[in-house]
N, C-alpha and C. Protein backbone atom coordinates (compact mmCIF):
# COMPACT_ATOMS: atom_id res chain seq x y z
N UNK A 1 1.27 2.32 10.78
CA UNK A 1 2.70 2.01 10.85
C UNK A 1 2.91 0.52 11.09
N UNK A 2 3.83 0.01 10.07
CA UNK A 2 4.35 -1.50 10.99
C UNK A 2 4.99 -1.51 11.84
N UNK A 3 5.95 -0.71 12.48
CA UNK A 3 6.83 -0.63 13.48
C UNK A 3 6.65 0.89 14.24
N UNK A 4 6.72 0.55 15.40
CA UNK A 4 7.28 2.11 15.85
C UNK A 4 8.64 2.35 15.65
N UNK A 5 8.92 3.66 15.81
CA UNK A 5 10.17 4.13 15.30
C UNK A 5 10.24 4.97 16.40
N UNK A 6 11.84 5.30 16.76
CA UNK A 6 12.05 6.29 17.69
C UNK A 6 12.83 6.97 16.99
N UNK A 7 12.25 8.49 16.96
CA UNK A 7 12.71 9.75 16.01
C UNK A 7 13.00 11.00 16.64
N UNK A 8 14.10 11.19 15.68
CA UNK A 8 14.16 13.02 16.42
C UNK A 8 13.62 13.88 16.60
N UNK A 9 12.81 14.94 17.00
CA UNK A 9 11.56 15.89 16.93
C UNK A 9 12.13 16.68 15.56
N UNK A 10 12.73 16.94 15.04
CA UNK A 10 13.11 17.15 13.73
C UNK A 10 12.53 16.21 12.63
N UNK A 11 13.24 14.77 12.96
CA UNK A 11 12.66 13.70 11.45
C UNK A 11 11.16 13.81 11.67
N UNK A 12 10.85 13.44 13.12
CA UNK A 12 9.34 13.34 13.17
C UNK A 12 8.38 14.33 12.58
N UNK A 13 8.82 15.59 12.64
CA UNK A 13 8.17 16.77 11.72
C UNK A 13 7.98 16.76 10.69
N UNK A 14 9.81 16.13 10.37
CA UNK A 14 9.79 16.17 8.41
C UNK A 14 8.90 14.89 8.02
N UNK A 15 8.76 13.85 8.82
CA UNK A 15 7.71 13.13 8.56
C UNK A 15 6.23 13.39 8.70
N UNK A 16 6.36 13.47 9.35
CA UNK A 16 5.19 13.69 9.45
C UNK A 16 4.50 15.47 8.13
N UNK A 17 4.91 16.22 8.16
CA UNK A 17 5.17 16.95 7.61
C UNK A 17 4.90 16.18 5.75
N UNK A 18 5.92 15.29 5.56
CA UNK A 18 5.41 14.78 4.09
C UNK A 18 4.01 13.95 3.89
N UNK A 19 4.02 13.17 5.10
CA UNK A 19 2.36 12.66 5.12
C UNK A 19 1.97 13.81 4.55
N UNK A 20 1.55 14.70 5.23
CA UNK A 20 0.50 15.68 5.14
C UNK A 20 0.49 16.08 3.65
N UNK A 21 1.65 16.42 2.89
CA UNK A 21 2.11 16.51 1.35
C UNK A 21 1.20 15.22 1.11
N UNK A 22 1.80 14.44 0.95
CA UNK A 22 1.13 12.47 0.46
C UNK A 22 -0.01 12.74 0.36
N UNK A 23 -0.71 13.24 1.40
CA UNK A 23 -2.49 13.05 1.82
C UNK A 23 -2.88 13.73 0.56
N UNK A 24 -2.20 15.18 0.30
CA UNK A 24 -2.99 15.84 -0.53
C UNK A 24 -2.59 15.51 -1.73
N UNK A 25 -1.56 14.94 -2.10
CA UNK A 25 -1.15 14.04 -3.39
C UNK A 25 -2.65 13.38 -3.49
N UNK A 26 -3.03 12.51 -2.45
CA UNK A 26 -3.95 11.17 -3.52
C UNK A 26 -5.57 12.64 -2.86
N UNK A 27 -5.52 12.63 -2.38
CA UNK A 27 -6.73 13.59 -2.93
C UNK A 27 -6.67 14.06 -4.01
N UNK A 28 -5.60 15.10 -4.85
CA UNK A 28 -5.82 15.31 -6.19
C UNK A 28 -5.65 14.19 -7.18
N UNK A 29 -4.99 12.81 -6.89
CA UNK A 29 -4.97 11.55 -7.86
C UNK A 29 -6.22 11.45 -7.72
N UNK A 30 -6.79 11.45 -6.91
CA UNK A 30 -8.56 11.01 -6.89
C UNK A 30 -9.19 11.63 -7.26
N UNK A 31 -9.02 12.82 -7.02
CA UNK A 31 -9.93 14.18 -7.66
C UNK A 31 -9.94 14.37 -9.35
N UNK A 32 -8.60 14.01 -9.51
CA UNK A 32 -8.31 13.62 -11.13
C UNK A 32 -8.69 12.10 -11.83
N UNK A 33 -9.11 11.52 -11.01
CA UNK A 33 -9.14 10.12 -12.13
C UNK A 33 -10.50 10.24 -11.56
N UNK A 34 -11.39 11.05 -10.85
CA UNK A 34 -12.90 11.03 -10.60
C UNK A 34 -13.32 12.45 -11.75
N UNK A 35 -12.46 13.23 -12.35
CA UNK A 35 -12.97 14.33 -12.71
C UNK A 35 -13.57 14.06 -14.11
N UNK A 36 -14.72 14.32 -14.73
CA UNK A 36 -15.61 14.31 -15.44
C UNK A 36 -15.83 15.06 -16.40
N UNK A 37 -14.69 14.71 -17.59
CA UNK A 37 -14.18 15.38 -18.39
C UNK A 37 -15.13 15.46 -19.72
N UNK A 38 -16.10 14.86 -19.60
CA UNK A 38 -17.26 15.03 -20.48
C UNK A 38 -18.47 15.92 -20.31
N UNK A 39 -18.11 16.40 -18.80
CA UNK A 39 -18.84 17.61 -18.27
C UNK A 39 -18.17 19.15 -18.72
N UNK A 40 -16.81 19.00 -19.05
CA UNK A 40 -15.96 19.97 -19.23
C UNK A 40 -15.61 20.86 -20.37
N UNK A 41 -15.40 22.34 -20.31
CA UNK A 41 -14.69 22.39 -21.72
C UNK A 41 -13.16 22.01 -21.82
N UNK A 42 -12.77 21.98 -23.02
CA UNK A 42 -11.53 21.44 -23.41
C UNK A 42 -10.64 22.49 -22.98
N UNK A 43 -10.92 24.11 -22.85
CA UNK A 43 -9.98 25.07 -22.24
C UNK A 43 -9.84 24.83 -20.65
N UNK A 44 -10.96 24.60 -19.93
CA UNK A 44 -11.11 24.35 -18.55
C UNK A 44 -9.61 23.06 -17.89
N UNK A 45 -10.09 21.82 -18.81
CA UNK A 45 -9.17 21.20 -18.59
C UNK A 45 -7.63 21.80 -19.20
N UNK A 46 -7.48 22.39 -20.15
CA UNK A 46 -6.34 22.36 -20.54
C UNK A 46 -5.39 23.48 -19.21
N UNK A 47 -6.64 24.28 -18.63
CA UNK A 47 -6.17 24.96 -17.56
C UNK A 47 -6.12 24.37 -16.48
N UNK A 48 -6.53 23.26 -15.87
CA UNK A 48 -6.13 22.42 -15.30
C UNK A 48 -4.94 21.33 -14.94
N UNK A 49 -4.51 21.30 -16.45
CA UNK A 49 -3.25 20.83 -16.61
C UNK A 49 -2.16 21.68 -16.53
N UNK A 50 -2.32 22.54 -16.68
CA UNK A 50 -1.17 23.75 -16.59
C UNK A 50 -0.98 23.58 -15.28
N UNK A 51 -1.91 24.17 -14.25
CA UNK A 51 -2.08 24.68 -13.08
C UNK A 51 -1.43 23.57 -12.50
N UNK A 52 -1.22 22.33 -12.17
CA UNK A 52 -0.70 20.74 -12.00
C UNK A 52 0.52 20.81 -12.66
N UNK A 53 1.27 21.17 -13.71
CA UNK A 53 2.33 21.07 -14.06
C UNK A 53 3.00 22.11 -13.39
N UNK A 54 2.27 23.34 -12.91
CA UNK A 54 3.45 23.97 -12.54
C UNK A 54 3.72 23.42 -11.13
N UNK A 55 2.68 22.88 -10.07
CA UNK A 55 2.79 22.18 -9.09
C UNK A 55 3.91 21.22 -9.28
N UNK A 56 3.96 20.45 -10.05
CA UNK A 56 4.70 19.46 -10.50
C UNK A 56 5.84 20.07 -10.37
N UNK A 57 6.17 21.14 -11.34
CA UNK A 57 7.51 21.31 -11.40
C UNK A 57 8.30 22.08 -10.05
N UNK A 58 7.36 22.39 -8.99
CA UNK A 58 7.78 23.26 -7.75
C UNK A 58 8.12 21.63 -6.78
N UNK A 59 7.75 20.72 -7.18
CA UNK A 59 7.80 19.60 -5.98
C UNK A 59 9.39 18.62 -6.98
N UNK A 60 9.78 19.13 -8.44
CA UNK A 60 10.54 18.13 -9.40
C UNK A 60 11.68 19.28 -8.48
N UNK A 61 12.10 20.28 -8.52
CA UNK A 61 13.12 21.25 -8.24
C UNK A 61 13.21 20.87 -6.48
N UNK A 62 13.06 20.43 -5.89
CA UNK A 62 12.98 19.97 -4.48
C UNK A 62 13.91 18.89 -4.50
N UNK A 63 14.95 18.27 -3.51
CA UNK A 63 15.73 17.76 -3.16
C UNK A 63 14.75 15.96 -3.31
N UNK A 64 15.38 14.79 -4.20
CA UNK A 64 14.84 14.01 -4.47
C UNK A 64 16.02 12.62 -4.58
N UNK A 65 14.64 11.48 -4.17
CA UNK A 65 15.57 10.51 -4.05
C UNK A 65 15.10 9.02 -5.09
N UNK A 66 15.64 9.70 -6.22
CA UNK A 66 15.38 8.90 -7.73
C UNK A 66 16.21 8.20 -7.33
N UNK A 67 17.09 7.62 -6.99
CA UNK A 67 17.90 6.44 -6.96
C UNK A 67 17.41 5.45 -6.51
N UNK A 68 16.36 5.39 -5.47
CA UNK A 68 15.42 4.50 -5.02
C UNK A 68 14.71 4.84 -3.51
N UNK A 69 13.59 4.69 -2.92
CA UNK A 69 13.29 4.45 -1.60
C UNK A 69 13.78 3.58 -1.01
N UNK A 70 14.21 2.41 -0.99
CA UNK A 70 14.72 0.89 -0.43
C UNK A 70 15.45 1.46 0.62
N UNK A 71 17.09 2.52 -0.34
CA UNK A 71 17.86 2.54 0.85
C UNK A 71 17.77 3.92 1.41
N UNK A 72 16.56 4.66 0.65
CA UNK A 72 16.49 5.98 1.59
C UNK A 72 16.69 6.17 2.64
N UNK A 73 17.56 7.42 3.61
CA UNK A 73 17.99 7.26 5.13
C UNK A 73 16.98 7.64 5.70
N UNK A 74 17.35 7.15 7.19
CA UNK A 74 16.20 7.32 8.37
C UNK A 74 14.86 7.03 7.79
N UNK A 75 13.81 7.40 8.43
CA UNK A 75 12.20 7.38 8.46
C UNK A 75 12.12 6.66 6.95
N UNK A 76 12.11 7.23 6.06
CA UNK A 76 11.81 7.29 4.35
C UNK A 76 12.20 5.95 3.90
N UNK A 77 13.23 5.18 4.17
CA UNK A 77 13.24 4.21 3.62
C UNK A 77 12.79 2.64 4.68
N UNK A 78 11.58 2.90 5.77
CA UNK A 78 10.80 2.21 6.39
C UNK A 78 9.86 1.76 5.35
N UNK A 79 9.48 0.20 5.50
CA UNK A 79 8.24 -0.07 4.22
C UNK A 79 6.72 0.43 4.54
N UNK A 80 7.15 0.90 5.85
CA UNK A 80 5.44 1.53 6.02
C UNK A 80 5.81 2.56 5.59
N UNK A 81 6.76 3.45 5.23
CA UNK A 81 6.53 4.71 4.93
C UNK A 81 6.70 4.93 3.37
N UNK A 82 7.53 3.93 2.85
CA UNK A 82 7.81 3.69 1.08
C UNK A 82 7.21 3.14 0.14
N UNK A 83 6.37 1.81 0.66
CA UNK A 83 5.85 0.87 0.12
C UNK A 83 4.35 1.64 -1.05
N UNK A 84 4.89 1.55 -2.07
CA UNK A 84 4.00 1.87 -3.66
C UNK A 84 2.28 1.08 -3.07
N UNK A 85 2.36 0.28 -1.91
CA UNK A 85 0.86 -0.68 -1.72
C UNK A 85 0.68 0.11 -0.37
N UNK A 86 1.24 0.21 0.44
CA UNK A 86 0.36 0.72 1.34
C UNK A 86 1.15 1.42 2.38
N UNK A 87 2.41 2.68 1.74
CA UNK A 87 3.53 3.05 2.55
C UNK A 87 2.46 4.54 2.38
N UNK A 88 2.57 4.69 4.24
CA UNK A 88 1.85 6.45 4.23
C UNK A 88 2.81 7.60 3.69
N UNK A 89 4.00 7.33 3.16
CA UNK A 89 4.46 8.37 2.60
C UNK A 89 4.40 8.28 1.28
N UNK A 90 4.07 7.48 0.54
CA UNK A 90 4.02 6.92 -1.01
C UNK A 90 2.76 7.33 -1.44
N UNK A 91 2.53 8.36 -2.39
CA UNK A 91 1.06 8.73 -2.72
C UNK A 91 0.42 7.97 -3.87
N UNK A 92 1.15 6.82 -4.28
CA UNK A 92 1.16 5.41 -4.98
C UNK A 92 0.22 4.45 -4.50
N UNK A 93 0.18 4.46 -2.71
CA UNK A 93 -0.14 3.30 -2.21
C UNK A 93 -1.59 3.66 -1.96
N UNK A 94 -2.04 2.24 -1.98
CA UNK A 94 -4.02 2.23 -1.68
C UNK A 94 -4.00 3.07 -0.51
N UNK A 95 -5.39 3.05 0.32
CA UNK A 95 -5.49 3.33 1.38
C UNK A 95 -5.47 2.07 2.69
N UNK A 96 -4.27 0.88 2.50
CA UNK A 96 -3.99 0.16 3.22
C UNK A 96 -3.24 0.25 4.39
N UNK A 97 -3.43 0.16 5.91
CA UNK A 97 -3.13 0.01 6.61
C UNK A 97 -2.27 -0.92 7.56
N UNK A 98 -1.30 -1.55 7.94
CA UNK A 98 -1.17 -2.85 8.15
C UNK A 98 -0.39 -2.65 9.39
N UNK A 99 -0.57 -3.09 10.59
CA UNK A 99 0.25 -3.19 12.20
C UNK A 99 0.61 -4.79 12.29
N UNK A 100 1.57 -4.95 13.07
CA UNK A 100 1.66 -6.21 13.82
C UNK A 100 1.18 -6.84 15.07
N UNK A 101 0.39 -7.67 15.35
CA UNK A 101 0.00 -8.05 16.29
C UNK A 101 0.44 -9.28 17.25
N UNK A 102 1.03 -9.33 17.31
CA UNK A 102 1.72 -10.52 18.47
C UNK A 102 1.96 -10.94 17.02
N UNK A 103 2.51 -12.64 16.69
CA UNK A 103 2.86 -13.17 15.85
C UNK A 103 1.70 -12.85 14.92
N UNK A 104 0.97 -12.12 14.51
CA UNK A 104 -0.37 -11.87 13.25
C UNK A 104 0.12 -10.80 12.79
N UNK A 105 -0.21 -10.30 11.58
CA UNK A 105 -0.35 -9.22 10.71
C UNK A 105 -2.08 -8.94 10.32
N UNK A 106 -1.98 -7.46 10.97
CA UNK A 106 -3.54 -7.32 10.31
C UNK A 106 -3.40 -5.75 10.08
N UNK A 107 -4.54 -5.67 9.24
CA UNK A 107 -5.07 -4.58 8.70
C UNK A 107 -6.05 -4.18 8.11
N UNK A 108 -6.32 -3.21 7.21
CA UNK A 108 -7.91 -2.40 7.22
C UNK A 108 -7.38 -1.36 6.09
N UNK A 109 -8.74 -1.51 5.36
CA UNK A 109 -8.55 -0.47 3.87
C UNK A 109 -9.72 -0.45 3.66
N UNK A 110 -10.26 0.88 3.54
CA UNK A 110 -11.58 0.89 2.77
C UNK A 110 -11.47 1.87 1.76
N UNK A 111 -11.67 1.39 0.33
CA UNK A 111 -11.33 1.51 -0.54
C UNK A 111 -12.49 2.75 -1.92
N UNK A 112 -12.03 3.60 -2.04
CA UNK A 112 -12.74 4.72 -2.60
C UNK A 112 -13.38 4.62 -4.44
N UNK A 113 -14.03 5.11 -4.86
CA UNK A 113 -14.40 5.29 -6.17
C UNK A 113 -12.90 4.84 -7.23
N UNK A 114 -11.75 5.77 -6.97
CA UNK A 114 -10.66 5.14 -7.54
C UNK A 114 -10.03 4.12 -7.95
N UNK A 115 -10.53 3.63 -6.82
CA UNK A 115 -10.06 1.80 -7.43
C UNK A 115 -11.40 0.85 -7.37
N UNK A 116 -12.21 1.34 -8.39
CA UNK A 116 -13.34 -0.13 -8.38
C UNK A 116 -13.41 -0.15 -9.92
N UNK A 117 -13.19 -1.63 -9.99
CA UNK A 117 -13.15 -2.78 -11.04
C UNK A 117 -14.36 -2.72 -11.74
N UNK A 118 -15.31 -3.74 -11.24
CA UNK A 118 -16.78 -3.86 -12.12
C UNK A 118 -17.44 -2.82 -10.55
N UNK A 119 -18.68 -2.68 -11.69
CA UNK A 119 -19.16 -1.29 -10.69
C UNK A 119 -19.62 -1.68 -8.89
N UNK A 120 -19.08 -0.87 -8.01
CA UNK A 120 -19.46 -0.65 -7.09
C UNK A 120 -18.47 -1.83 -5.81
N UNK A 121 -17.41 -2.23 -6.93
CA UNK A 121 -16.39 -3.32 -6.33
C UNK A 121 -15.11 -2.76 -6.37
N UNK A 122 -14.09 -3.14 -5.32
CA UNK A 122 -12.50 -3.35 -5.30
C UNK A 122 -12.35 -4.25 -6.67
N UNK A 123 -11.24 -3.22 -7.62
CA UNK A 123 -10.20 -4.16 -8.93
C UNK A 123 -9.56 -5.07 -8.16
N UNK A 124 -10.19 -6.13 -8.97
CA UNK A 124 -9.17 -7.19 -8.55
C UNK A 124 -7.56 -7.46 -8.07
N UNK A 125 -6.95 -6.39 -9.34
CA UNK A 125 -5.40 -6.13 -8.99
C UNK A 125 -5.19 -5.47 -8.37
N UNK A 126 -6.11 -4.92 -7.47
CA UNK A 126 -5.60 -3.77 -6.04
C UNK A 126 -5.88 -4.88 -5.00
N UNK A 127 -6.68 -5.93 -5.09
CA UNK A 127 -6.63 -7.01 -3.92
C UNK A 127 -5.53 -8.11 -3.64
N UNK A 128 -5.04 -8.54 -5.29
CA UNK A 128 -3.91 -8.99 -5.48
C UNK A 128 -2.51 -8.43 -4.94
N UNK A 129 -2.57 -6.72 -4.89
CA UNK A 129 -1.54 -6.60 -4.68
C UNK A 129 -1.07 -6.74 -2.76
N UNK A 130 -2.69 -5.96 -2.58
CA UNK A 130 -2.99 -5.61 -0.69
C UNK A 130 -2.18 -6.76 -0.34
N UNK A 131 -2.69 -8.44 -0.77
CA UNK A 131 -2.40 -9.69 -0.04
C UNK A 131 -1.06 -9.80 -0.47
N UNK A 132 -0.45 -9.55 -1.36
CA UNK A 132 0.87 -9.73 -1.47
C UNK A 132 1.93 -8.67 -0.31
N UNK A 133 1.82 -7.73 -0.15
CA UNK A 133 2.12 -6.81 0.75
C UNK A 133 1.63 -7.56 2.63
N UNK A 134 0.20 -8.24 2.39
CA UNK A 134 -0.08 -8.68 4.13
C UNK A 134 1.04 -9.92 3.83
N UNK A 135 0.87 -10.37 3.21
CA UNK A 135 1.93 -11.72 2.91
C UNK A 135 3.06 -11.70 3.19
N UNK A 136 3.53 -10.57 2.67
CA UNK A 136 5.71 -10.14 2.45
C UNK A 136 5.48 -9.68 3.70
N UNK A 137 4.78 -8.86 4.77
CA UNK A 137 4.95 -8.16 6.33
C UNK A 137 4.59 -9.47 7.10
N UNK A 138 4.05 -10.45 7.07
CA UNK A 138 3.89 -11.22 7.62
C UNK A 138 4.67 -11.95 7.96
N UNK A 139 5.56 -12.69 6.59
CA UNK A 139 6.72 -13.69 6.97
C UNK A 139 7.89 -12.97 6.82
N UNK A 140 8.09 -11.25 7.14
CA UNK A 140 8.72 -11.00 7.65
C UNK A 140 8.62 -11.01 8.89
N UNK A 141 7.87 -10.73 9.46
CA UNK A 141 7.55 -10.59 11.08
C UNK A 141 8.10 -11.61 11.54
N UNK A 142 7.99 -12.90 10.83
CA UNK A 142 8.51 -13.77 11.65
C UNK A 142 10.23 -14.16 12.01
N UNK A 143 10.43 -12.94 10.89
CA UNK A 143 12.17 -13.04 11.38
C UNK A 143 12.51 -13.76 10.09
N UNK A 144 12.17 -14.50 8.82
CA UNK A 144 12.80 -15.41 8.17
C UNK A 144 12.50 -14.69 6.82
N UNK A 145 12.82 -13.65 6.23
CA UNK A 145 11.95 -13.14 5.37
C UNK A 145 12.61 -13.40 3.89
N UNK A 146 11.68 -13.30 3.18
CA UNK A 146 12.07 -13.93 1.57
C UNK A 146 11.88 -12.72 0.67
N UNK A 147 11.58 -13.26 -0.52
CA UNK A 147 10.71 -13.02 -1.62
C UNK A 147 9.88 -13.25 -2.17
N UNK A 148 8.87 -12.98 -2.91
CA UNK A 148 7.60 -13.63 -3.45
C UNK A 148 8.00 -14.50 -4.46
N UNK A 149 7.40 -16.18 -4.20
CA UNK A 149 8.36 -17.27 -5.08
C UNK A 149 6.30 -17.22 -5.89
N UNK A 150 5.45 -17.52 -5.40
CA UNK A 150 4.24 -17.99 -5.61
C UNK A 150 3.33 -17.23 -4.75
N UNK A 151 1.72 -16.96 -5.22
CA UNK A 151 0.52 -16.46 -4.81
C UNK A 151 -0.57 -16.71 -5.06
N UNK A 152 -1.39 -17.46 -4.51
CA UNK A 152 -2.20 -18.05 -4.80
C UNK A 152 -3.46 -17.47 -4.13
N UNK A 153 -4.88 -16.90 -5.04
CA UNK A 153 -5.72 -15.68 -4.10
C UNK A 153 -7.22 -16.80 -4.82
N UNK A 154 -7.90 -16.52 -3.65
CA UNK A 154 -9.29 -17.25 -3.73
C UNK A 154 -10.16 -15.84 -3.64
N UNK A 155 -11.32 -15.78 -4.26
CA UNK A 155 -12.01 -14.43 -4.46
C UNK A 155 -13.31 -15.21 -4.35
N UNK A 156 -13.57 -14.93 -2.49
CA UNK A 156 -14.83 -16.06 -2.50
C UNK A 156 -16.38 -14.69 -2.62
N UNK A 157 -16.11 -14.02 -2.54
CA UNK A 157 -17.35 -12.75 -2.89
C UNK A 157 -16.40 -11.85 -3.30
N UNK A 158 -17.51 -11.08 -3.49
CA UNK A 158 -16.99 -9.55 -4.22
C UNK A 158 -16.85 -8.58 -2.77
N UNK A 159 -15.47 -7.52 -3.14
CA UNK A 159 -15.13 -6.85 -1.86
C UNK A 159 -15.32 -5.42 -2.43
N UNK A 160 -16.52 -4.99 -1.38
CA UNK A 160 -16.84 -3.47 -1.80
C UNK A 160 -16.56 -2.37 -1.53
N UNK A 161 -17.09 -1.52 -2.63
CA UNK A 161 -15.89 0.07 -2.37
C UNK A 161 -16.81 0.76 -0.62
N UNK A 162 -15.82 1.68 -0.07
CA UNK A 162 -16.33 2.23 0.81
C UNK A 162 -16.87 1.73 1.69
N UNK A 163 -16.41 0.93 1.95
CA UNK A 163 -16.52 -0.66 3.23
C UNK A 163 -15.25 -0.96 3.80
N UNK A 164 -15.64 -0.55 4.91
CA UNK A 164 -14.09 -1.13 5.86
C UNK A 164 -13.89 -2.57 5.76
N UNK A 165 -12.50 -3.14 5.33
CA UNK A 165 -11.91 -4.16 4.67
C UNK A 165 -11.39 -4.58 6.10
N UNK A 166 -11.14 -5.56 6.40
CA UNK A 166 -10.38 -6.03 7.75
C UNK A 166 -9.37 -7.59 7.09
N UNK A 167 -8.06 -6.84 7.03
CA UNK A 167 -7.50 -8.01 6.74
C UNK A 167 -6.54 -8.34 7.75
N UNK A 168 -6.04 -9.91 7.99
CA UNK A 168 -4.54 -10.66 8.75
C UNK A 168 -4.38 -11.56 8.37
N UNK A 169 -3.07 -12.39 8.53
CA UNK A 169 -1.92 -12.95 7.86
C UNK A 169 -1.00 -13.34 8.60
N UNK A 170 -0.30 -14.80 8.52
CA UNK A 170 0.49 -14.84 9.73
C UNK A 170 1.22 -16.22 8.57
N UNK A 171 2.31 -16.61 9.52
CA UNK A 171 3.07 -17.89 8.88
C UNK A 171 2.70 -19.21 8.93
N UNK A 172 2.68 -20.08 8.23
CA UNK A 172 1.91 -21.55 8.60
C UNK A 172 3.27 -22.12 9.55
N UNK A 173 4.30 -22.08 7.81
CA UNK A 173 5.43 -23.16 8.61
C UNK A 173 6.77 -22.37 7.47
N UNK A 174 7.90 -23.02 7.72
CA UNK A 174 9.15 -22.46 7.54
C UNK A 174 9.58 -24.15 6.57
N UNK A 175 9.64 -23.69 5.69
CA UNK A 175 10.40 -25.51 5.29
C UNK A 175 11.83 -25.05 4.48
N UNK A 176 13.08 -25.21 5.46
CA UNK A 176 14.28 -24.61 4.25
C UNK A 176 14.21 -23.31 4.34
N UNK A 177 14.21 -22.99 2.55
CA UNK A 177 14.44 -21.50 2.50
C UNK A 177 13.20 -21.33 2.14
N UNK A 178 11.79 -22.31 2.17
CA UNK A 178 10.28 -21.81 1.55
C UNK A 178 9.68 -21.52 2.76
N UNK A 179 8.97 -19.76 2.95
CA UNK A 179 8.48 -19.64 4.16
C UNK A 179 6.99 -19.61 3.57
N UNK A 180 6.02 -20.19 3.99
CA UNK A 180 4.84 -20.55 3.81
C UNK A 180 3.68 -19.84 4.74
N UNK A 181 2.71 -18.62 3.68
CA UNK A 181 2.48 -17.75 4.79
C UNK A 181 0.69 -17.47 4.05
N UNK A 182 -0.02 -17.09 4.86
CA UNK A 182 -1.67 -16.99 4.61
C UNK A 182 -1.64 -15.76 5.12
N UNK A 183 -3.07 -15.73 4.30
CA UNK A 183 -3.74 -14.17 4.83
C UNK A 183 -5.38 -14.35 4.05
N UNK A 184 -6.20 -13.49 4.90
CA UNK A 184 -7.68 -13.80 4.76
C UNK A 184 -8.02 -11.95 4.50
N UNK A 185 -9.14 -11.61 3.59
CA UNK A 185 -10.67 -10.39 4.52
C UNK A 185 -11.02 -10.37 4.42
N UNK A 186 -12.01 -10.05 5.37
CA UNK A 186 -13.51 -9.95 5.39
C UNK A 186 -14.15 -8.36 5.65
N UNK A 187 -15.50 -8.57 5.58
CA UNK A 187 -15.92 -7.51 5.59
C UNK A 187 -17.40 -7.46 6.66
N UNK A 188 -17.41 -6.90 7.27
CA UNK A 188 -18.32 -7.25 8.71
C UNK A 188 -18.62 -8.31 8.77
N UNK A 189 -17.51 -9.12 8.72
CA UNK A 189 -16.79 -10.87 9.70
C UNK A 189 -17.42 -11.83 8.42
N UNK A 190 -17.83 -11.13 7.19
CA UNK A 190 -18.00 -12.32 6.29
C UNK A 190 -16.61 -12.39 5.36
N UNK A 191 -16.04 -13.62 5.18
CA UNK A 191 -14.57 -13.71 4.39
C UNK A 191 -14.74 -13.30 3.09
N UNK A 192 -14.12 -12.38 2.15
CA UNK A 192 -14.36 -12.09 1.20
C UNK A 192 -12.95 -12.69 -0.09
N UNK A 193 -12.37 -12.74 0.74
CA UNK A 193 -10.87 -13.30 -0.26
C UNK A 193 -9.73 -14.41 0.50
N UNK A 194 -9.31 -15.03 0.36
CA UNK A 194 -7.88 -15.91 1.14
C UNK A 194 -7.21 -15.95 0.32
N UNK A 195 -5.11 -15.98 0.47
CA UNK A 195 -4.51 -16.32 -0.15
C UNK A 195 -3.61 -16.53 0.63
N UNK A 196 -2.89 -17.80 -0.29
CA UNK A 196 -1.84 -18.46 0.49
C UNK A 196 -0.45 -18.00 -0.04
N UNK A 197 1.06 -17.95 0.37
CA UNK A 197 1.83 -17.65 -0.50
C UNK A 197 3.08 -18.37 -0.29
N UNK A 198 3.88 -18.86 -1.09
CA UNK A 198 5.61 -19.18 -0.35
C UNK A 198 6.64 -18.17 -1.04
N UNK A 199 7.52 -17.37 -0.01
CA UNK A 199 8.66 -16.96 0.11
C UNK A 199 9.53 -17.64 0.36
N UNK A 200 10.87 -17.33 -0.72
CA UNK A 200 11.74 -17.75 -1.13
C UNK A 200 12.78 -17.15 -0.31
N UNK A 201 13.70 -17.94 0.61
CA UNK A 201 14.87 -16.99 1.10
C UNK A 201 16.18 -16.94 -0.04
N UNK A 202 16.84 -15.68 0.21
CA UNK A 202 18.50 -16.14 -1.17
C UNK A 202 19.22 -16.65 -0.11
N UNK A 203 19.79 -17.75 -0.94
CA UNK A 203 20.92 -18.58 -0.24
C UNK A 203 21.63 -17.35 1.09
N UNK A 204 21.96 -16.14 1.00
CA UNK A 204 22.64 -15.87 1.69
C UNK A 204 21.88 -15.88 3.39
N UNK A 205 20.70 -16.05 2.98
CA UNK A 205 19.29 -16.05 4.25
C UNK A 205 18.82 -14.22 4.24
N UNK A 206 18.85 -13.41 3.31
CA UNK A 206 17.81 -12.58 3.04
C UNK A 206 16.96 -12.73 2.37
């Protein structure tokens, strides 16, 4: 979580309650983009797909909020709980973690068969996105928060699957409306990536 939240023993259920949905969402995303369809017959899978669509359609007939997460009420529209990169209710997001620590942002992802790039590595564009996400929680934390104007990512080794990732991020400096913000990870204390970024505030100061 980035924030604690104080909840009703009701929301807290229904939250907690959809985690538990979420969890088993990316277990079957994983189970499906790991499944080994050259091992298979073509009826096996085609019964596979059935069996998933009708799932599908028991979770499409359920009360839904296509208009967006942003302004979803209570719990749901928190970015730890929405966020497509690393919101625990979003069965979209990596397995990224991210808390606040006094003025720092840190966090931790260790990253499964699903998302590796060249063999036995984190895709590049799942690292790109992690630091953009420690980046946007970061110079929010500090109270001045923007938009992503620029990102700039150094890829000083390769970051591997099934290895606890340890990332943080904090603000340099504030110039105007450019908030100027870093973030580093490593992986048992060797640095594996840095990137620097500036957020843009809108004139109105969101």
């Amino acid at each position: 979580m980035l924030a604690a939240e104080d909840l009703a023993p009701a929301d807290e259920l229904r939250r907690d309650a959809k985690r538990r949905v979420v969890e088993q969402t990316r277990k079957l995303v994983e189970a499906v983009a790991l499944l080994d369809a050259g091992s298979m017959e073509a009826i096996d899978l085609e019964g596979l797909a059935e069996a998933v669509g009708s799932l599908t359609g028991d979770v499409l007939d359920e009360p839904s909020l296509r208009h967006g997460l942003f302004g979803a009420p209570g719990f749901q529209g928190n970015l730890g709980e929405r966020s497509p990169i690393s919101g625990e209710s979003n069965p979209l997001a990596a397995p990224l973690r991210l808390w606040l620590d006094g003025d720092m942002t840190r966090g931790q992802a260790t990253y499964g068969a699903a998302y590796e790039g060249p063999p036995g590595l984190v895709h590049g564009g799942v690292l790109v996105g992690a630091f953009d996400e420690l980046l946007a929680v970061a110079q929010a934390a500090s109270g001045t928060a923007g938009f992503t104007g620029t990102l700039s990512i150094r890829l000083r080794r390769p970051t591997p699957l099934f290895r606890c990732i340890d990332y943080e991020g904090g603000v340099d400096r504030v110039e105007g409306r450019k908030i100027h913000a870093w973030g580093r990870s490593s992986c048992d204390g060797e640095v594996t990536a840095e990137a620097d970024g500036i957020f843009i505030r809108t004139a109105d100061g969101t």
